[in-house]
PDB file of N, CA and C in Angstrom:
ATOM      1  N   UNK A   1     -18.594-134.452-119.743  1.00  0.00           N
ATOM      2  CA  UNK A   1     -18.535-133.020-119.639  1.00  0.00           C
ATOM      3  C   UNK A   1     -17.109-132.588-119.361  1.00  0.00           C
ATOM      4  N   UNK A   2     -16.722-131.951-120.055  1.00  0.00           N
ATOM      5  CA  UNK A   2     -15.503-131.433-119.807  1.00  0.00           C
ATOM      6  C   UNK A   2     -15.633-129.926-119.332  1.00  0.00           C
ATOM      7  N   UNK A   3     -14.916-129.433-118.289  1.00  0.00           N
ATOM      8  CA  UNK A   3     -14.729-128.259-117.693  1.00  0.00           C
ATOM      9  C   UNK A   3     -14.232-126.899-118.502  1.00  0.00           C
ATOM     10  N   UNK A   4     -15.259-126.025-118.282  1.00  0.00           N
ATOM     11  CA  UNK A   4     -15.053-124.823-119.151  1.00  0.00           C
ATOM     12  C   UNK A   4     -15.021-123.325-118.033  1.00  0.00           C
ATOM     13  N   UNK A   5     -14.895-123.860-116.892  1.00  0.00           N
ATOM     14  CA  UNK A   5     -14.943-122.439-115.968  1.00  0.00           C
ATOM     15  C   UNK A   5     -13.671-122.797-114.904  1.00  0.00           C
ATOM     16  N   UNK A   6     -13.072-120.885-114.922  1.00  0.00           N
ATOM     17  CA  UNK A   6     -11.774-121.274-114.230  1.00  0.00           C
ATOM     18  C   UNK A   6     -11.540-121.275-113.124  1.00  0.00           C
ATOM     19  N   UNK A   7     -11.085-120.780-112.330  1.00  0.00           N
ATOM     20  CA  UNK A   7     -10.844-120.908-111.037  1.00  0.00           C
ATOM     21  C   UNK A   7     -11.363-119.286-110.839  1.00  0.00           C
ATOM     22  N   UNK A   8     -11.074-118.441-111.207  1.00  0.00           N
ATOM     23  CA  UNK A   8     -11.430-116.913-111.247  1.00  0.00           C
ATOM     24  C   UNK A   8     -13.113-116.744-111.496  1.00  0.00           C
ATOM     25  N   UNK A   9     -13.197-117.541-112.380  1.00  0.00           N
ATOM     26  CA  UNK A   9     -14.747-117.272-113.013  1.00  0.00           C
ATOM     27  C   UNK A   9     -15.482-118.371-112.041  1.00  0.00           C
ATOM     28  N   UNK A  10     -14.958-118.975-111.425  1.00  0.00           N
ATOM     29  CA  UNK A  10     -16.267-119.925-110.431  1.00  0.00           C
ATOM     30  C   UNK A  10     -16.102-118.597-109.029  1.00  0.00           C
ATOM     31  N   UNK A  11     -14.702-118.283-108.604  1.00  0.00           N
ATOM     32  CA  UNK A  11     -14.890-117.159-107.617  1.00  0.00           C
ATOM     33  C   UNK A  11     -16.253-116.396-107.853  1.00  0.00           C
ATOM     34  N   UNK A  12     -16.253-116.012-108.930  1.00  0.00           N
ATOM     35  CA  UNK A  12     -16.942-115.053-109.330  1.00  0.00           C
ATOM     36  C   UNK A  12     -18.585-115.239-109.171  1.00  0.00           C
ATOM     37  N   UNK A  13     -18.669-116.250-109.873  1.00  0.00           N
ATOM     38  CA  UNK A  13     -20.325-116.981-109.957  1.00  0.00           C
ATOM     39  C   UNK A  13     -20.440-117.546-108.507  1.00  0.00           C
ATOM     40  N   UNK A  14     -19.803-117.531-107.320  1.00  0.00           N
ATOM     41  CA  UNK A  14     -20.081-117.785-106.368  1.00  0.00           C
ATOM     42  C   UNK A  14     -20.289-116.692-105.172  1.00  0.00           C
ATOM     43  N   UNK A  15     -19.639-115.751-105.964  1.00  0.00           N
ATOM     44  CA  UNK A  15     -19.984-114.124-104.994  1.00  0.00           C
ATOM     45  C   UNK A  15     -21.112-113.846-105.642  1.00  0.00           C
ATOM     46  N   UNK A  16     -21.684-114.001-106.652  1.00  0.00           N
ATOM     47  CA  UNK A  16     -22.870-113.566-107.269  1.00  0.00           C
ATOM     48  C   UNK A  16     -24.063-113.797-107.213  1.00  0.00           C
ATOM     49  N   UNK A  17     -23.711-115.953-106.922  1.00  0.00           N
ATOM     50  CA  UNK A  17     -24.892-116.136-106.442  1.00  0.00           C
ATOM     51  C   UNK A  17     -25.036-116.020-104.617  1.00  0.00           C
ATOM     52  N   UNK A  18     -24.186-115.529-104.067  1.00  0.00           N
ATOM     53  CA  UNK A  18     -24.711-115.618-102.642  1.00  0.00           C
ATOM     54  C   UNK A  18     -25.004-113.859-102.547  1.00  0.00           C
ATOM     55  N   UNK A  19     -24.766-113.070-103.650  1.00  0.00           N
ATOM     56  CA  UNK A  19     -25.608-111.562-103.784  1.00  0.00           C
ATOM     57  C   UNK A  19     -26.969-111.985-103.920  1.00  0.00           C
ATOM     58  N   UNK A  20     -26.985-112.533-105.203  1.00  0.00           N
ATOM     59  CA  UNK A  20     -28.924-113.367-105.245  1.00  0.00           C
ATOM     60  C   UNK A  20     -29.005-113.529-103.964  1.00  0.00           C
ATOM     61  N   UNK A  21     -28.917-114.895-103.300  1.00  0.00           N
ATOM     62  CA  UNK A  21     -29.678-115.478-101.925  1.00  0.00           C
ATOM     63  C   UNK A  21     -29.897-114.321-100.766  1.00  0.00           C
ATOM     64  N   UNK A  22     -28.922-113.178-101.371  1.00  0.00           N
ATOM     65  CA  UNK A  22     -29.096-112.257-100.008  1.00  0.00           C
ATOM     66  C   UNK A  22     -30.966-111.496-100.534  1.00  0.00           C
ATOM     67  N   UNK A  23     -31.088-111.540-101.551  1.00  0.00           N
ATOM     68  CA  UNK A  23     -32.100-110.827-102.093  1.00  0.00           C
ATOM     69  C   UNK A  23     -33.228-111.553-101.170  1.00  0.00           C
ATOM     70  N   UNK A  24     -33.185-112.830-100.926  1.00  0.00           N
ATOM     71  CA  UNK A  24     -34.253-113.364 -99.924  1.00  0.00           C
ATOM     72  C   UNK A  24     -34.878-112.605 -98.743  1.00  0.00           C
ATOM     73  N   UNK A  25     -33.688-111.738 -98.170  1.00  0.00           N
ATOM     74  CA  UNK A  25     -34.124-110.383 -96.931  1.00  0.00           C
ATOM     75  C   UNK A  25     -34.390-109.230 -97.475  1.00  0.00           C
ATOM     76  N   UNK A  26     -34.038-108.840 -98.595  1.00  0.00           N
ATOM     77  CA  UNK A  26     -34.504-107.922 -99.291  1.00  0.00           C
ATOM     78  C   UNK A  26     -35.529-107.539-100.072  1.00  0.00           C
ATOM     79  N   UNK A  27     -35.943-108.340-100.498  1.00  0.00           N
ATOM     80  CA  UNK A  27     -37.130-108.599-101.099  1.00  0.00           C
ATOM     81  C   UNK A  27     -38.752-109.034-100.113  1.00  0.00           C
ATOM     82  N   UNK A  28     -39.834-108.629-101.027  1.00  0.00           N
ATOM     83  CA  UNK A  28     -41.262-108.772-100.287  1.00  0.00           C
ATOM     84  C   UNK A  28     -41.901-109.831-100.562  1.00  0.00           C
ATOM     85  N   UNK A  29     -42.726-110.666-100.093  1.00  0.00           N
ATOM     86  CA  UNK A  29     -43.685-111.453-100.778  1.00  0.00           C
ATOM     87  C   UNK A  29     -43.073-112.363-101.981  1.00  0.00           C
ATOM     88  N   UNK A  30     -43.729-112.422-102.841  1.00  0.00           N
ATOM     89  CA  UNK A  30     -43.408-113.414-104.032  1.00  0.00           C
ATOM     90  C   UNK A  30     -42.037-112.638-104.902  1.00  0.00           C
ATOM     91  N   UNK A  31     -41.767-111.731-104.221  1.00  0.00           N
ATOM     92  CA  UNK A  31     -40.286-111.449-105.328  1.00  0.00           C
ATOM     93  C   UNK A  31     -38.960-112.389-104.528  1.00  0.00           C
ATOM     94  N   UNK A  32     -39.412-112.844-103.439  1.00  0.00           N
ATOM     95  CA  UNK A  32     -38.405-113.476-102.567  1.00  0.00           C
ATOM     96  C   UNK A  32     -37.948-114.456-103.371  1.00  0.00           C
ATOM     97  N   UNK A  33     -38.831-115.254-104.453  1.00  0.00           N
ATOM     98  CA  UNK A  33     -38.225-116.720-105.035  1.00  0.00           C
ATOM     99  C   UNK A  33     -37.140-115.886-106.418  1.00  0.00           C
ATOM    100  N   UNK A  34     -36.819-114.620-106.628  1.00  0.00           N
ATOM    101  CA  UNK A  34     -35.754-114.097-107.100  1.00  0.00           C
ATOM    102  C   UNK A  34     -34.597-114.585-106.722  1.00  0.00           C
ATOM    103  N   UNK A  35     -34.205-115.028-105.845  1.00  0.00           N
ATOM    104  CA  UNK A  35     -33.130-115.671-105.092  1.00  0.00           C
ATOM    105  C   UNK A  35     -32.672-116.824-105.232  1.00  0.00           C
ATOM    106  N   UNK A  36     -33.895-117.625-105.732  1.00  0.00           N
ATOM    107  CA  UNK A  36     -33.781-118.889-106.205  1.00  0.00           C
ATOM    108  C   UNK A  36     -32.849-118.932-107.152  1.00  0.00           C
ATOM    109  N   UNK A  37     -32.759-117.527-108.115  1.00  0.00           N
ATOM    110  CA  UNK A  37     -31.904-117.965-109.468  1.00  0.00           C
ATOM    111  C   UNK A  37     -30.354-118.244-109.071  1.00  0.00           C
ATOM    112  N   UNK A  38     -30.461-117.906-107.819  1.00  0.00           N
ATOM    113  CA  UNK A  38     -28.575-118.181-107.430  1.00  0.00           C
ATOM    114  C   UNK A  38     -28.445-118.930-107.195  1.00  0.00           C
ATOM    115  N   UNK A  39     -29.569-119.994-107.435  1.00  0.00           N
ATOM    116  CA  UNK A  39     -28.851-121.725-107.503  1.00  0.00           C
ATOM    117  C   UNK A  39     -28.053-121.669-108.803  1.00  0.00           C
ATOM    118  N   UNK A  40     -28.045-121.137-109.599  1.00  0.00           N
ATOM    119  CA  UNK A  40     -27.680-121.646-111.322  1.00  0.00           C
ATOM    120  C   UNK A  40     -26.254-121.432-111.130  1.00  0.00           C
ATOM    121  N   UNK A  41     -25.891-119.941-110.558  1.00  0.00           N
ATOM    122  CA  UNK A  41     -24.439-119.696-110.678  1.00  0.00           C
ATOM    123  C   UNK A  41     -23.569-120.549-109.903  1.00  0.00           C
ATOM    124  N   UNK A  42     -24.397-120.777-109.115  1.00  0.00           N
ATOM    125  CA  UNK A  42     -24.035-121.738-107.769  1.00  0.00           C
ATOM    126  C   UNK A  42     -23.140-123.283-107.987  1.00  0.00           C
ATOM    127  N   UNK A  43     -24.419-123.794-108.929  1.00  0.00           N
ATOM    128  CA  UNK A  43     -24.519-125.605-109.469  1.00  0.00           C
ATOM    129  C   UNK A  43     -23.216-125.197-110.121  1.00  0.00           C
ATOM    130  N   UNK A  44     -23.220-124.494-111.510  1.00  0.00           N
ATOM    131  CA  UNK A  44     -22.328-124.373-112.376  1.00  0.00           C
ATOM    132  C   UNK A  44     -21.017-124.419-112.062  1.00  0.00           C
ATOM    133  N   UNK A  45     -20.709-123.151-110.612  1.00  0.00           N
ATOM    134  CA  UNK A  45     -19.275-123.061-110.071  1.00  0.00           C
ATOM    135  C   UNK A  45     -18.842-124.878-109.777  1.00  0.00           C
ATOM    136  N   UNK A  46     -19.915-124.740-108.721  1.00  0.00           N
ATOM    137  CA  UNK A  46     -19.663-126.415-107.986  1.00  0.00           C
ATOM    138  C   UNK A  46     -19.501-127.886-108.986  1.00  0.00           C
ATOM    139  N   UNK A  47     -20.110-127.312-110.300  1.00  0.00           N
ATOM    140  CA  UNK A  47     -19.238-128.374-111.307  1.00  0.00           C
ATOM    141  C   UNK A  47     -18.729-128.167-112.100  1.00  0.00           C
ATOM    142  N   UNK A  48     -17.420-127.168-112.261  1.00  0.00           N
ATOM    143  CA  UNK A  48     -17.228-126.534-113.063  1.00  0.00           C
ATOM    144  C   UNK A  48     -17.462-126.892-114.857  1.00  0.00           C
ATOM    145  N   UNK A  49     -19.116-126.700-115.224  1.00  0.00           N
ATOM    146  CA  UNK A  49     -18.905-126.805-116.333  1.00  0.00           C
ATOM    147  C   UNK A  49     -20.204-126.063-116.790  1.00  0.00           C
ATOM    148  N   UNK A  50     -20.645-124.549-117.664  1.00  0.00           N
ATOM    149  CA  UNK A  50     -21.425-124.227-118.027  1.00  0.00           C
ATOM    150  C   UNK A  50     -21.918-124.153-119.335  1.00  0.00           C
ATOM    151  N   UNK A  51     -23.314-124.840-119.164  1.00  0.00           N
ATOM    152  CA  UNK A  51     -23.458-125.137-120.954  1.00  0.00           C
ATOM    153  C   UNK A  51     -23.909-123.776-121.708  1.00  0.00           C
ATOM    154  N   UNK A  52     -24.101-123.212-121.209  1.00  0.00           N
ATOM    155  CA  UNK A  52     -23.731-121.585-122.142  1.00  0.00           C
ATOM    156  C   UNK A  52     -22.547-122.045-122.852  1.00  0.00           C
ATOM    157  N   UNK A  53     -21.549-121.771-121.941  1.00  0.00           N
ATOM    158  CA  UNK A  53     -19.968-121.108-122.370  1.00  0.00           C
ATOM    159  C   UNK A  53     -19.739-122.617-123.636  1.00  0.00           C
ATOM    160  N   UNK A  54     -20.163-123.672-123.138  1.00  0.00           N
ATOM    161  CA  UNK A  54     -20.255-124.776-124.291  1.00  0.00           C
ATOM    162  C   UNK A  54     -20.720-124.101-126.190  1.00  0.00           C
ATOM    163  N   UNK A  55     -22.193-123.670-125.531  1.00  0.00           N
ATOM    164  CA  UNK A  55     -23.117-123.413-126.783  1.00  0.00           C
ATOM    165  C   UNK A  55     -21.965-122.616-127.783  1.00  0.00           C
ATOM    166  N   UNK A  56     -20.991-121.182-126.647  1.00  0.00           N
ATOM    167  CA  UNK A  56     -20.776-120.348-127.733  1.00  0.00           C
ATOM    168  C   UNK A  56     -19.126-120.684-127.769  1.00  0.00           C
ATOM    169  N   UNK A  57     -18.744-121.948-127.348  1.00  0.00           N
ATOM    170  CA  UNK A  57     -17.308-121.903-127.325  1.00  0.00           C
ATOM    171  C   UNK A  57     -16.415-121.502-126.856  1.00  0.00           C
ATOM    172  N   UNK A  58     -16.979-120.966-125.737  1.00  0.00           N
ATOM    173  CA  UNK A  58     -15.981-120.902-124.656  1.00  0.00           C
ATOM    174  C   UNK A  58     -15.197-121.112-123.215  1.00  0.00           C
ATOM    175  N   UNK A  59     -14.298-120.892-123.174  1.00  0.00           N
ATOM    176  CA  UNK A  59     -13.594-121.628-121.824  1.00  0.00           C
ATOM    177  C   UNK A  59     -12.349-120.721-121.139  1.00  0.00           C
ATOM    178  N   UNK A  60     -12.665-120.560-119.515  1.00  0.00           N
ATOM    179  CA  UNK A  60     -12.230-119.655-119.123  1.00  0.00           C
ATOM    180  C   UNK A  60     -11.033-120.895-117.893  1.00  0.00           C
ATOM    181  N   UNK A  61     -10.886-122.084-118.213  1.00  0.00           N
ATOM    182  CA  UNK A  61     -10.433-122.945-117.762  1.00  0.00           C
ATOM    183  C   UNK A  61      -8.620-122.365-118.457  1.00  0.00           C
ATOM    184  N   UNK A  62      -7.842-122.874-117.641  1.00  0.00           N
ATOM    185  CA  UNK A  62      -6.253-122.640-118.157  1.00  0.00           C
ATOM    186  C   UNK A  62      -6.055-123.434-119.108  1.00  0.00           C
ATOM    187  N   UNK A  63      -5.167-123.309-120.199  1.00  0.00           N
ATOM    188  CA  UNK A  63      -5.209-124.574-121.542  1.00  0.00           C
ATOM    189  C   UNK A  63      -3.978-125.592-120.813  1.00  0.00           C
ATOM    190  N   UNK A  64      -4.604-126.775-121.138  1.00  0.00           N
ATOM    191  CA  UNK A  64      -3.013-127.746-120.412  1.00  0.00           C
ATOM    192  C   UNK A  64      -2.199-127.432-121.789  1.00  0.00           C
ATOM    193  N   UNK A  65      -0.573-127.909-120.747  1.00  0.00           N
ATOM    194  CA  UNK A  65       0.087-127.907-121.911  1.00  0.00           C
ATOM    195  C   UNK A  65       0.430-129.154-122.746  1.00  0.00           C
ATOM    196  N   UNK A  66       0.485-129.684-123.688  1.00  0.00           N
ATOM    197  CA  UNK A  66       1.024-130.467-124.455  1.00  0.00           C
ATOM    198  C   UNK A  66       2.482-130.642-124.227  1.00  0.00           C
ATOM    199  N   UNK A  67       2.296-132.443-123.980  1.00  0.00           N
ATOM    200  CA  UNK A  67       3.650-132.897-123.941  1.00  0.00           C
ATOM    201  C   UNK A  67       4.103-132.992-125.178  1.00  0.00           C
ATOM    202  N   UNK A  68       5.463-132.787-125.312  1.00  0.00           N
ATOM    203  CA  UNK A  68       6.160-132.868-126.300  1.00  0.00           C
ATOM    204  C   UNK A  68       7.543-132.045-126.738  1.00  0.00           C
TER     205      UNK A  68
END
């Protein structure tokens, strides 16, 4: 797996999913496992590599530069 998320875009998916987990106090009854979905943004940051951004080709990672 090669890394396709940058340092900006894992910030990001990591403020987002701890907005989800807050939904756990916000939420009633069975809408509480809504929260669950902020594992996804979560995993993804923590390895930076999402197979979305794979499927459609893209990468928010910095390009190295080529020696030469």
């Amino acid at each position: 797996m090669k890394s396709n998320v940058g340092t900006a875009d894992r910030v990001a998916r990591i403020v987002f999913a701890l907005a989800l987990f807050s939904l756990y106090f916000f939420l009633e009854g069975n809408a509480r496992w809504f929260a669950a979905i902020g594992l996804v943004p979560l995993l993804t940051a923590s390895i930076s590599y999402c197979p979305l951004y794979s499927v459609f080709g893209i990468s928010t990672c910095p390009a190295k530069k080529s020696a030469g």
